[in-house]
PDB file of N, CA and C in Angstrom:
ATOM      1  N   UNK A   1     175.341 -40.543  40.084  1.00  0.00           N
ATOM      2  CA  UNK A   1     176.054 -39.398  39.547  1.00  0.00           C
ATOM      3  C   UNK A   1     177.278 -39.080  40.391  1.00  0.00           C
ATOM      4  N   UNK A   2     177.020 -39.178  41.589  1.00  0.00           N
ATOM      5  CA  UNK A   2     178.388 -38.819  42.523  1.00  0.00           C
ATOM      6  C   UNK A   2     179.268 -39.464  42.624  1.00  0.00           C
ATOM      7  N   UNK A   3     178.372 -41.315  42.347  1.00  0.00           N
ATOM      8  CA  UNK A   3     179.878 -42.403  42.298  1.00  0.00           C
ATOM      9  C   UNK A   3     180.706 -42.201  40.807  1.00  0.00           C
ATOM     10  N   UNK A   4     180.186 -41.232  39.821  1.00  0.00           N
ATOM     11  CA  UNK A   4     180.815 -41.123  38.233  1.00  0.00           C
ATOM     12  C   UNK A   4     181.759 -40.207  38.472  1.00  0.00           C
ATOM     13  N   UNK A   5     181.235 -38.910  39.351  1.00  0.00           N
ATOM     14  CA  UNK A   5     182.242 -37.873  39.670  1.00  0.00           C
ATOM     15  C   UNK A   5     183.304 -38.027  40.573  1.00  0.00           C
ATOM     16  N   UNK A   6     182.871 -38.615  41.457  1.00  0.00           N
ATOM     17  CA  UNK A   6     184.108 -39.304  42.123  1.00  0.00           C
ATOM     18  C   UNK A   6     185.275 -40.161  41.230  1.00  0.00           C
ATOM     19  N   UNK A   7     184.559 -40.887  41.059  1.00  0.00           N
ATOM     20  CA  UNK A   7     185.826 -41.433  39.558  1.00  0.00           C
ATOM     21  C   UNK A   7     186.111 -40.895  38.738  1.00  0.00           C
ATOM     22  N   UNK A   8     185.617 -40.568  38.144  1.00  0.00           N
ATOM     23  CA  UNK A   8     186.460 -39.391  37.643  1.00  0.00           C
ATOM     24  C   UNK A   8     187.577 -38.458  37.795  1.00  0.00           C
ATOM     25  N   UNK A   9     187.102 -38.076  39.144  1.00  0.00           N
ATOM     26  CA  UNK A   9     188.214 -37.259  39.602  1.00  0.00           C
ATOM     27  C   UNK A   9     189.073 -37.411  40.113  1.00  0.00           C
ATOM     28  N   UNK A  10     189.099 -38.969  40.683  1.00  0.00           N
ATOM     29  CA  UNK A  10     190.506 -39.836  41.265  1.00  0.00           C
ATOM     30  C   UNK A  10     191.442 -39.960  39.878  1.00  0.00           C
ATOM     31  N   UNK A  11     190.477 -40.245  38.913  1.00  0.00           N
ATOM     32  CA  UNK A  11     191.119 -40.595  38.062  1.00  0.00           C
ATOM     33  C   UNK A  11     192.019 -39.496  37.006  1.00  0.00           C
ATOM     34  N   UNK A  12     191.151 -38.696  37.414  1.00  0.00           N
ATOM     35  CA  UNK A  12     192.228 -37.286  36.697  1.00  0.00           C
ATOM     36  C   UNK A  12     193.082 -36.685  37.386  1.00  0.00           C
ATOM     37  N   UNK A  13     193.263 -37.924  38.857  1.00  0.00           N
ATOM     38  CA  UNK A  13     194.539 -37.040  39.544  1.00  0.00           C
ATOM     39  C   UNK A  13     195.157 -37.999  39.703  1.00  0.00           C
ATOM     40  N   UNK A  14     195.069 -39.097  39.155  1.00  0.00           N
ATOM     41  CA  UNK A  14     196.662 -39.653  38.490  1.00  0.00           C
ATOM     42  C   UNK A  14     197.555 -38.995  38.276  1.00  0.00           C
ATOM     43  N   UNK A  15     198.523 -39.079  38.209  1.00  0.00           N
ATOM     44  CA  UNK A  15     200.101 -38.541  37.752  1.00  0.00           C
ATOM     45  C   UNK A  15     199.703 -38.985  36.103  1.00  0.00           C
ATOM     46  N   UNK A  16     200.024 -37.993  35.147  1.00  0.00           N
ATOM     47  CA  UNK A  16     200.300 -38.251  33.666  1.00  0.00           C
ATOM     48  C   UNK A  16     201.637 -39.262  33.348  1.00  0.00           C
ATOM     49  N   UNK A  17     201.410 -40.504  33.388  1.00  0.00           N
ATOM     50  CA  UNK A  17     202.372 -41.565  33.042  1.00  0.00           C
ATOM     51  C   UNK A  17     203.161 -41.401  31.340  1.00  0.00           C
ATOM     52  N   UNK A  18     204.191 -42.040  31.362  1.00  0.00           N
ATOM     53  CA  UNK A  18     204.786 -41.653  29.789  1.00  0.00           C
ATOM     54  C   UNK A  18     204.480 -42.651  29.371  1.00  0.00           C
ATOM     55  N   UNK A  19     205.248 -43.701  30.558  1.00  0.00           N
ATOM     56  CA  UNK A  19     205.363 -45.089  30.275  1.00  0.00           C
ATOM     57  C   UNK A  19     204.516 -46.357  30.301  1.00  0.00           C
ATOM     58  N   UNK A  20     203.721 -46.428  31.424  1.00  0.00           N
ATOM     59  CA  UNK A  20     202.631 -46.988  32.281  1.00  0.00           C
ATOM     60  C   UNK A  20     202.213 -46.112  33.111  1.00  0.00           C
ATOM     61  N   UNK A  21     200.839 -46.844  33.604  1.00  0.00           N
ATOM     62  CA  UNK A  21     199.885 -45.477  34.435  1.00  0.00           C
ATOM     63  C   UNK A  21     200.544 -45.643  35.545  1.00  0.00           C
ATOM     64  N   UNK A  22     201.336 -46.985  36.182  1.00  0.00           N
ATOM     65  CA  UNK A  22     202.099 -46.811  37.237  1.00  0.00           C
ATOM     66  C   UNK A  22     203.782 -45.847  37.727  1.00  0.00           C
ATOM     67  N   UNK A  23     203.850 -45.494  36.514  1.00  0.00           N
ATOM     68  CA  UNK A  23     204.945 -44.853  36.306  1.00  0.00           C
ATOM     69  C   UNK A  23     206.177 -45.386  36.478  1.00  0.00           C
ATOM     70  N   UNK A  24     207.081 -45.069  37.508  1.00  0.00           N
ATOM     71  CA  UNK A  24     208.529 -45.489  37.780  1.00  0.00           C
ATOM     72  C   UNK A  24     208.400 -46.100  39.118  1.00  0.00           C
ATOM     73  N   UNK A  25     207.189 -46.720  39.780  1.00  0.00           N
ATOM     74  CA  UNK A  25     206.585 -47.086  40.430  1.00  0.00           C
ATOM     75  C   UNK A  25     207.777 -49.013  40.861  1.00  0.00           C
ATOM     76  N   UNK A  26     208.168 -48.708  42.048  1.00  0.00           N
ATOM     77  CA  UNK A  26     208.984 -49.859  42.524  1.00  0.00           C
ATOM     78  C   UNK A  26     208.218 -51.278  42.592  1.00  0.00           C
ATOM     79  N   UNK A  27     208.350 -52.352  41.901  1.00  0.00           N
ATOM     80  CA  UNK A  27     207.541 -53.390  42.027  1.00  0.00           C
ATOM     81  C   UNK A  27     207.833 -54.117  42.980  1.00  0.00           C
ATOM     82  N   UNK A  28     209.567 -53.960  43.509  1.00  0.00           N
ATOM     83  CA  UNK A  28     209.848 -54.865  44.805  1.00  0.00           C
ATOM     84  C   UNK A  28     208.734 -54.150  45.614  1.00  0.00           C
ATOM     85  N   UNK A  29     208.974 -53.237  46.099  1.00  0.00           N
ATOM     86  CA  UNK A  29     208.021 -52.473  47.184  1.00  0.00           C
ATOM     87  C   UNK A  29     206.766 -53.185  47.175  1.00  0.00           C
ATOM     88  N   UNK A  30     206.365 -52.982  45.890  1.00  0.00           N
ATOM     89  CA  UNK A  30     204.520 -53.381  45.618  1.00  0.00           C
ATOM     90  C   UNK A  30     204.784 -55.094  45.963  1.00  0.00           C
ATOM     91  N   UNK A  31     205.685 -56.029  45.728  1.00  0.00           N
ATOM     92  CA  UNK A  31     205.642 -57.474  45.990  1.00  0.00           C
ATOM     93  C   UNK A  31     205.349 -57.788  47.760  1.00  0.00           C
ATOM     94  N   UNK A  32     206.068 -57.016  48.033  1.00  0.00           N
ATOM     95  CA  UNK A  32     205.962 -56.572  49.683  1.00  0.00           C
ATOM     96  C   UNK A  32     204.674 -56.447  50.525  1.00  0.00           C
ATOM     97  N   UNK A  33     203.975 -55.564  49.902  1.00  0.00           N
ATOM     98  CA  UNK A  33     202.768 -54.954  49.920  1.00  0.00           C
ATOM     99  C   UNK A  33     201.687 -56.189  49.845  1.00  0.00           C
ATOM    100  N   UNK A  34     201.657 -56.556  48.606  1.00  0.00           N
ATOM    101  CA  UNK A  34     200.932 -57.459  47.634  1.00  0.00           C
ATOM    102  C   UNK A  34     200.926 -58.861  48.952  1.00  0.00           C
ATOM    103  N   UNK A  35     202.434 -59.217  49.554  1.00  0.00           N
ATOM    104  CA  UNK A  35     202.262 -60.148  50.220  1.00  0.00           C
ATOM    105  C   UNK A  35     201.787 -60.178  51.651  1.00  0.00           C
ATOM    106  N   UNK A  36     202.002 -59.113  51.634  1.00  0.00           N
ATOM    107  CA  UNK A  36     201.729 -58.598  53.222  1.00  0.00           C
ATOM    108  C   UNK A  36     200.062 -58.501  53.365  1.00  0.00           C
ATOM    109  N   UNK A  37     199.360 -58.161  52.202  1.00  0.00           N
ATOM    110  CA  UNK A  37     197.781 -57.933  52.122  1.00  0.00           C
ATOM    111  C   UNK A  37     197.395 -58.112  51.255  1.00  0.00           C
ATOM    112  N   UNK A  38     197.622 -58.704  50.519  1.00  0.00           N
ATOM    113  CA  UNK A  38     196.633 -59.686  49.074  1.00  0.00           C
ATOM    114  C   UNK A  38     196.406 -61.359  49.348  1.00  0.00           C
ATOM    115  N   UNK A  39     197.906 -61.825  49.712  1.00  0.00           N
ATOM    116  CA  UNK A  39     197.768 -62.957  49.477  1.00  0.00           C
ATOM    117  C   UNK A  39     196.919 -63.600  50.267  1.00  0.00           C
ATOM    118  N   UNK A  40     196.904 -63.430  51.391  1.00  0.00           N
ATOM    119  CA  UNK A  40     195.646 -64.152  52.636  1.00  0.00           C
ATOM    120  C   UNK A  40     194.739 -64.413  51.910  1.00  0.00           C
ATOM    121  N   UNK A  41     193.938 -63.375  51.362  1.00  0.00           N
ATOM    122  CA  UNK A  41     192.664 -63.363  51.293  1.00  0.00           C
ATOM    123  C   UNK A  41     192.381 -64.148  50.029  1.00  0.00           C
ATOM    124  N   UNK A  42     193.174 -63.729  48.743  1.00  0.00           N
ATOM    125  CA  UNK A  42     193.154 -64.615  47.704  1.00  0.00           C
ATOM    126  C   UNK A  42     193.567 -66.257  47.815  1.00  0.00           C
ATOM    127  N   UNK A  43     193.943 -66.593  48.641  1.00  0.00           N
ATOM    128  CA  UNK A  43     194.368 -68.289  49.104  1.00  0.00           C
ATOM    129  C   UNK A  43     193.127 -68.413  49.789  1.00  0.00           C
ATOM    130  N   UNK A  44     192.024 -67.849  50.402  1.00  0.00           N
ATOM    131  CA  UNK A  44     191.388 -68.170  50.830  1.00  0.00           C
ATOM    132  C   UNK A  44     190.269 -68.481  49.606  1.00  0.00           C
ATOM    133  N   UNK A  45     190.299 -67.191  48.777  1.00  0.00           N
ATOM    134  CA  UNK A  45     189.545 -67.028  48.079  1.00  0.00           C
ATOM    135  C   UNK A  45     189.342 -68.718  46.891  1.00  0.00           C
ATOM    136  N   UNK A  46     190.857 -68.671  46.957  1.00  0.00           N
ATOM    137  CA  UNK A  46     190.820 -69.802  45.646  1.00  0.00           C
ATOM    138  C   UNK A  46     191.758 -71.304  46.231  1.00  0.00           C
ATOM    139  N   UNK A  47     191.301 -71.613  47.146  1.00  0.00           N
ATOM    140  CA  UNK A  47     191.670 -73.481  48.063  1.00  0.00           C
ATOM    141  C   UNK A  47     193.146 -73.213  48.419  1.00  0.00           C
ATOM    142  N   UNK A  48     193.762 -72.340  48.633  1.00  0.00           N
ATOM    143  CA  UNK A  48     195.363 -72.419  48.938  1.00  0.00           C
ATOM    144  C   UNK A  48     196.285 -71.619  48.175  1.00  0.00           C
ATOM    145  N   UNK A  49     195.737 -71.640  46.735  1.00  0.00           N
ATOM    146  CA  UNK A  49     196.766 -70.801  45.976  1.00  0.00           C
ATOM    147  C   UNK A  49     196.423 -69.967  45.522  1.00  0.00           C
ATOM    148  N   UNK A  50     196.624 -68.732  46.242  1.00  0.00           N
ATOM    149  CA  UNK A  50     196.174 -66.874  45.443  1.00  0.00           C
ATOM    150  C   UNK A  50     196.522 -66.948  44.713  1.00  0.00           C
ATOM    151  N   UNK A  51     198.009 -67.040  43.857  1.00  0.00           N
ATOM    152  CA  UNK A  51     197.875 -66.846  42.578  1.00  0.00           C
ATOM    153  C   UNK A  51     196.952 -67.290  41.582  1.00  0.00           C
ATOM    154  N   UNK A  52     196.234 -67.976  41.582  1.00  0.00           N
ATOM    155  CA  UNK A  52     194.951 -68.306  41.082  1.00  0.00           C
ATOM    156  C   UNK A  52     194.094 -67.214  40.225  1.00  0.00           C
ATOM    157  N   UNK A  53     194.582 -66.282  41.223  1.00  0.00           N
ATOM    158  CA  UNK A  53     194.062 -64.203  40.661  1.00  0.00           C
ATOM    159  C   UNK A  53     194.000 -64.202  39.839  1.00  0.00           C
ATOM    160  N   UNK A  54     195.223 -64.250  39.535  1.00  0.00           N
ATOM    161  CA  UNK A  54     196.248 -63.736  38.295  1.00  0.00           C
ATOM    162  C   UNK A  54     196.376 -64.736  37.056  1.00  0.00           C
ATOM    163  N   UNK A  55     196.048 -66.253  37.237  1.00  0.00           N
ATOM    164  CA  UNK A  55     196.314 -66.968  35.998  1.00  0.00           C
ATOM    165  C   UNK A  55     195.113 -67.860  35.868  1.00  0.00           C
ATOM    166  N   UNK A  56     194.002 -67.485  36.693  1.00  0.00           N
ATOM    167  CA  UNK A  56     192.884 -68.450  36.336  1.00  0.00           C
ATOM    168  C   UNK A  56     192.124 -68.101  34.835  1.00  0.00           C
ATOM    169  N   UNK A  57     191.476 -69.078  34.071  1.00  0.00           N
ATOM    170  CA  UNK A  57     190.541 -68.988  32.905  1.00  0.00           C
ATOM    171  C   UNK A  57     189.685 -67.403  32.855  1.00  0.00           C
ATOM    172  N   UNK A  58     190.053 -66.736  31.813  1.00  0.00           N
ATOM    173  CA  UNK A  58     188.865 -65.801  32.155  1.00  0.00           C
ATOM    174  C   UNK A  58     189.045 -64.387  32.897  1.00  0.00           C
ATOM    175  N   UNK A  59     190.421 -64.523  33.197  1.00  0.00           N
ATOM    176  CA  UNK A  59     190.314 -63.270  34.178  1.00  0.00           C
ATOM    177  C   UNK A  59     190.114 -62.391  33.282  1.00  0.00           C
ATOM    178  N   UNK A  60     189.591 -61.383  34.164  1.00  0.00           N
ATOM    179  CA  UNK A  60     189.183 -59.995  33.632  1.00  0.00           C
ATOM    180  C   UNK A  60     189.828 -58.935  33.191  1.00  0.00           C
ATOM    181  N   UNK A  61     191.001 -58.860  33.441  1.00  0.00           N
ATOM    182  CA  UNK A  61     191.644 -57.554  33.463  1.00  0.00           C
ATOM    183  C   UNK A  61     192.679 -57.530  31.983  1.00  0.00           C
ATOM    184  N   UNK A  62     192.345 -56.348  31.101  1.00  0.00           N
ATOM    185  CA  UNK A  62     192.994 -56.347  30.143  1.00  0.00           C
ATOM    186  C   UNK A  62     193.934 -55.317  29.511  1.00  0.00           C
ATOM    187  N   UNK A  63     193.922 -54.262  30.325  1.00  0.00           N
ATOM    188  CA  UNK A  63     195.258 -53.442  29.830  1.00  0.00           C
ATOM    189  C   UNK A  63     195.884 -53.297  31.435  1.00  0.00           C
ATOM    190  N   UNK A  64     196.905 -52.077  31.408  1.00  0.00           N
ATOM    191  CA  UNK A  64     197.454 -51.510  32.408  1.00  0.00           C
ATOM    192  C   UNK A  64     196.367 -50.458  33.458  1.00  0.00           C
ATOM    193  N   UNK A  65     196.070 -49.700  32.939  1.00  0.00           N
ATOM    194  CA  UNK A  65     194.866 -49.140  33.600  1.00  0.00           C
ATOM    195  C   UNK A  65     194.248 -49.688  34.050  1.00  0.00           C
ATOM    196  N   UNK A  66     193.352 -51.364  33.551  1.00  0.00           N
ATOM    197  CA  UNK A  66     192.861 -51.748  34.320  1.00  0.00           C
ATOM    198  C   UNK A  66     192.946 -52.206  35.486  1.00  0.00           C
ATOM    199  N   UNK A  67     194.209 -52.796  35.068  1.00  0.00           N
ATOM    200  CA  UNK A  67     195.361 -53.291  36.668  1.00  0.00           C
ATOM    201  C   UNK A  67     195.461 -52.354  37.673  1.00  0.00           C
ATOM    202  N   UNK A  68     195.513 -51.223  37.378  1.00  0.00           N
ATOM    203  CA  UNK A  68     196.073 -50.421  38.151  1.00  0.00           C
ATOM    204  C   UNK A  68     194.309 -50.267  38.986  1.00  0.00           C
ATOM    205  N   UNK A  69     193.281 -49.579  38.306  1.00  0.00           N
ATOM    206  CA  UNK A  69     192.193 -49.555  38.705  1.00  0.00           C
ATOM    207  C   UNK A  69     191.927 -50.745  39.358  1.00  0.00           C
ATOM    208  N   UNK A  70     191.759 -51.766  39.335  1.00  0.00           N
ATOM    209  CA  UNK A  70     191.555 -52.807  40.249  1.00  0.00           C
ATOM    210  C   UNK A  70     192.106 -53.101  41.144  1.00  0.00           C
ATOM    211  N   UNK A  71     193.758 -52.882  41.289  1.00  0.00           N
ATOM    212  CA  UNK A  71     194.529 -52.531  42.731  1.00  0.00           C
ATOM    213  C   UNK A  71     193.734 -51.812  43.571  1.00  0.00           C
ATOM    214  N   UNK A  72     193.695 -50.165  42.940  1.00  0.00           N
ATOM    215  CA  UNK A  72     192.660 -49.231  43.850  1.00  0.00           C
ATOM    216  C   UNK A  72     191.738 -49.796  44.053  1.00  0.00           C
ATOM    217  N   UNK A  73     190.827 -50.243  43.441  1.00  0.00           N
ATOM    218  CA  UNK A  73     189.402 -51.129  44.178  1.00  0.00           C
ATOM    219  C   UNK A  73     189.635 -51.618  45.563  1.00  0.00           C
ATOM    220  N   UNK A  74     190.699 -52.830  45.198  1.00  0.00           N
ATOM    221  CA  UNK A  74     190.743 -53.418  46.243  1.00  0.00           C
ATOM    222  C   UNK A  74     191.328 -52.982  47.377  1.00  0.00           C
ATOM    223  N   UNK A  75     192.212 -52.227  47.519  1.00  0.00           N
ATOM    224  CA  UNK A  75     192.944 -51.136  48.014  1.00  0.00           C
ATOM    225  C   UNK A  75     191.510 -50.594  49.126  1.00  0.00           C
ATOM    226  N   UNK A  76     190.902 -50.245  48.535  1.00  0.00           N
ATOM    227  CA  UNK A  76     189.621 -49.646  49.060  1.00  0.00           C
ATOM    228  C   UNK A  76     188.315 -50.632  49.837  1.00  0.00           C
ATOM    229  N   UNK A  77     188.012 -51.349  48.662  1.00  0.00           N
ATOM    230  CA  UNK A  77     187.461 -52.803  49.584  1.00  0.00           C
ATOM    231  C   UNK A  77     188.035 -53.227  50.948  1.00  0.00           C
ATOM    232  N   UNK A  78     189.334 -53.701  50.864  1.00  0.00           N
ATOM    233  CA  UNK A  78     190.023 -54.425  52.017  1.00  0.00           C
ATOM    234  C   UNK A  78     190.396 -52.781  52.919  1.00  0.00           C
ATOM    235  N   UNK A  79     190.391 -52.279  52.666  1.00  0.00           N
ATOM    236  CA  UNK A  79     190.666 -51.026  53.696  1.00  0.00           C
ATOM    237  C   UNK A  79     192.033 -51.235  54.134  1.00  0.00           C
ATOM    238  N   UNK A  80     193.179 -51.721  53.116  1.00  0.00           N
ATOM    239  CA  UNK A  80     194.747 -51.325  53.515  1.00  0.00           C
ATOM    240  C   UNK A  80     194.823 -50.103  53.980  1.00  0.00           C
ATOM    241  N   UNK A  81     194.985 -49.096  52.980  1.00  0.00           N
ATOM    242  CA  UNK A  81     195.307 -48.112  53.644  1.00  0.00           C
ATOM    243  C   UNK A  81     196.440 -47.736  52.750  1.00  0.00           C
ATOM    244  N   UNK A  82     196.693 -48.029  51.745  1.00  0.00           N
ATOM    245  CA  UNK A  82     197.569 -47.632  50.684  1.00  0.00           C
ATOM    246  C   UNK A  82     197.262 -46.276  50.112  1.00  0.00           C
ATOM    247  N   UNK A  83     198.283 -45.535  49.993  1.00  0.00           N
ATOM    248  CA  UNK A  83     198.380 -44.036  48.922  1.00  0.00           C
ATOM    249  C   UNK A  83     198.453 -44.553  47.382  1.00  0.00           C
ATOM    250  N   UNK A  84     198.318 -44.027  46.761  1.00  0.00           N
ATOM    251  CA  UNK A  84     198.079 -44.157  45.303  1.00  0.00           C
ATOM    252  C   UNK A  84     199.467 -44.264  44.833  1.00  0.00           C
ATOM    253  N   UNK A  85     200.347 -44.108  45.553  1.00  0.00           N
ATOM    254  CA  UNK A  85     201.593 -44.395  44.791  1.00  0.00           C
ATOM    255  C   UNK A  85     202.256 -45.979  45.498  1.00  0.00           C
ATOM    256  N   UNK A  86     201.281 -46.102  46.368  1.00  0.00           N
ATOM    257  CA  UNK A  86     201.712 -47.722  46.895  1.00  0.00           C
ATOM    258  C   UNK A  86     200.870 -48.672  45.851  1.00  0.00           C
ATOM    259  N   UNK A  87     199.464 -48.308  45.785  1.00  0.00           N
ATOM    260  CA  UNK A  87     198.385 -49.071  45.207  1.00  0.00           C
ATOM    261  C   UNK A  87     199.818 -48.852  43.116  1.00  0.00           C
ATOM    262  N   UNK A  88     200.301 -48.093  43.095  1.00  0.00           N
ATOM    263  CA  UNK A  88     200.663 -47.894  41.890  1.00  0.00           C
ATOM    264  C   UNK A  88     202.603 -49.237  42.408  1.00  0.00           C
ATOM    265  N   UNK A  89     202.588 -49.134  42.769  1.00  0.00           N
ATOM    266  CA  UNK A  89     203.962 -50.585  43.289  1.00  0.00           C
ATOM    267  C   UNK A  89     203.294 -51.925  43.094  1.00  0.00           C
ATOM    268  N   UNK A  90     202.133 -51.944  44.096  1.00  0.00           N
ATOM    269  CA  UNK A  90     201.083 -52.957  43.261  1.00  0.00           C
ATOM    270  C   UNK A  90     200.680 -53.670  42.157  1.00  0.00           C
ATOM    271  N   UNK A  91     200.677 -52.720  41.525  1.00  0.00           N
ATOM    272  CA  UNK A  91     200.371 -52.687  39.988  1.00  0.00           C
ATOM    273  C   UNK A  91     201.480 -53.038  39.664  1.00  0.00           C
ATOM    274  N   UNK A  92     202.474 -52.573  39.329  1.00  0.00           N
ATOM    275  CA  UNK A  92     203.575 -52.436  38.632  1.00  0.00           C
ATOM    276  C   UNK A  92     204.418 -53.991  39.156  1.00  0.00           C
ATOM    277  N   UNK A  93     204.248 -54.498  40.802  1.00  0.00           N
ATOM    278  CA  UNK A  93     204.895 -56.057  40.711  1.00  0.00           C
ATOM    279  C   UNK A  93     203.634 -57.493  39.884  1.00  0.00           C
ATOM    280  N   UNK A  94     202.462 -56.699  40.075  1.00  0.00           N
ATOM    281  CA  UNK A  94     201.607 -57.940  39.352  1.00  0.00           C
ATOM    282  C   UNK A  94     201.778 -57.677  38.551  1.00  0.00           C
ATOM    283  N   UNK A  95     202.187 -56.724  37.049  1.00  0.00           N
ATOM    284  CA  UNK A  95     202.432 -56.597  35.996  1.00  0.00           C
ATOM    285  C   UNK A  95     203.353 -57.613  35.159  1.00  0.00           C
ATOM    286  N   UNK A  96     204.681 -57.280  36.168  1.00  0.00           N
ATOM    287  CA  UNK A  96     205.796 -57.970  36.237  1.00  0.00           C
ATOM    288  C   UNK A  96     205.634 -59.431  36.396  1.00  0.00           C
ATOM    289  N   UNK A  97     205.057 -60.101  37.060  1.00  0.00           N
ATOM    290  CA  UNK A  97     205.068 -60.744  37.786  1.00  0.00           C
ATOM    291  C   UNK A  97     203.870 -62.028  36.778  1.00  0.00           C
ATOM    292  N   UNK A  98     203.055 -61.504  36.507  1.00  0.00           N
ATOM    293  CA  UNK A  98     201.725 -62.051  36.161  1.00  0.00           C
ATOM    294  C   UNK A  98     201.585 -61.624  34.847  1.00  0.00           C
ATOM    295  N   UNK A  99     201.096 -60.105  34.539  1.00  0.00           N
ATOM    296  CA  UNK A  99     200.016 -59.836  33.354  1.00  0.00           C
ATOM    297  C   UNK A  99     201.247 -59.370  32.401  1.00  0.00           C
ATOM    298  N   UNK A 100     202.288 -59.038  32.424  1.00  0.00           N
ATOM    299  CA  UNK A 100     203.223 -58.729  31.236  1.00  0.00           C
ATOM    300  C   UNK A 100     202.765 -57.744  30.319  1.00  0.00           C
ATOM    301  N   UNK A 101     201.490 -56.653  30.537  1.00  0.00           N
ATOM    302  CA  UNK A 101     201.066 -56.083  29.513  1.00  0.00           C
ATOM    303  C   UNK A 101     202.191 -54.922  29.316  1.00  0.00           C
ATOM    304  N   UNK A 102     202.070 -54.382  28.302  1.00  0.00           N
ATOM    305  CA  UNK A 102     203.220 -53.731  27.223  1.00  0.00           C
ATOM    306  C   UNK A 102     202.524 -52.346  27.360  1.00  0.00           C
ATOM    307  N   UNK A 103     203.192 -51.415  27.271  1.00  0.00           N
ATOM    308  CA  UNK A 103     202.909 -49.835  26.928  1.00  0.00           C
ATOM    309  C   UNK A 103     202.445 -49.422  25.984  1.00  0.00           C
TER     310      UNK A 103
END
């Protein structure tokens, strides 16, 4: 019950997006980010090439929200240390970059 309310309530303190849940959210910034503390671990994860994440069979992730929610996950897992408007730069360069999903 507390891990539902907790989500919940991160999640209702999002910023109200028009556009995407990331908003006007800088993707250079988030590429920065992304390389500085994603990629290690995902090259490890998948023989050399992290991008692997992002274009292997199957991935999981299917709108913008989800993207964005799974940044925060990991955000939290790996213990960066990102604010919600970094974890939201994140989002917004793998968008770009990878998942192309539309508003």
């Amino acid at each position: 019950m507390k891990t539902t309310t907790l989500l919940a309530a991160s999640l209702l303190s999002l910023p109200a997006f028009a556009e995407a849940p990331w908003g006007s959210a800088d993707p250079r910034a988030g590429q920065a980010r992304h390389d500085e503390k994603c990629v290690a671990c995902h090259a490890r994860m998948y023989g050399g090439d992290g991008s692997k994440m992002y274009t292997r069979e199957g991935r999981m992730l299917s709108t913008q929200l989800e993207l964005l929610q799974r940044t925060a996950a990991c955000n939290a897992q790996m213990n960066t240390g990102w604010f919600p408007d970094e974890e939201a730069e994140v989002a917004a360069w793998l968008n770009q970059a990878y998942y192309h999903f539309k508003h």
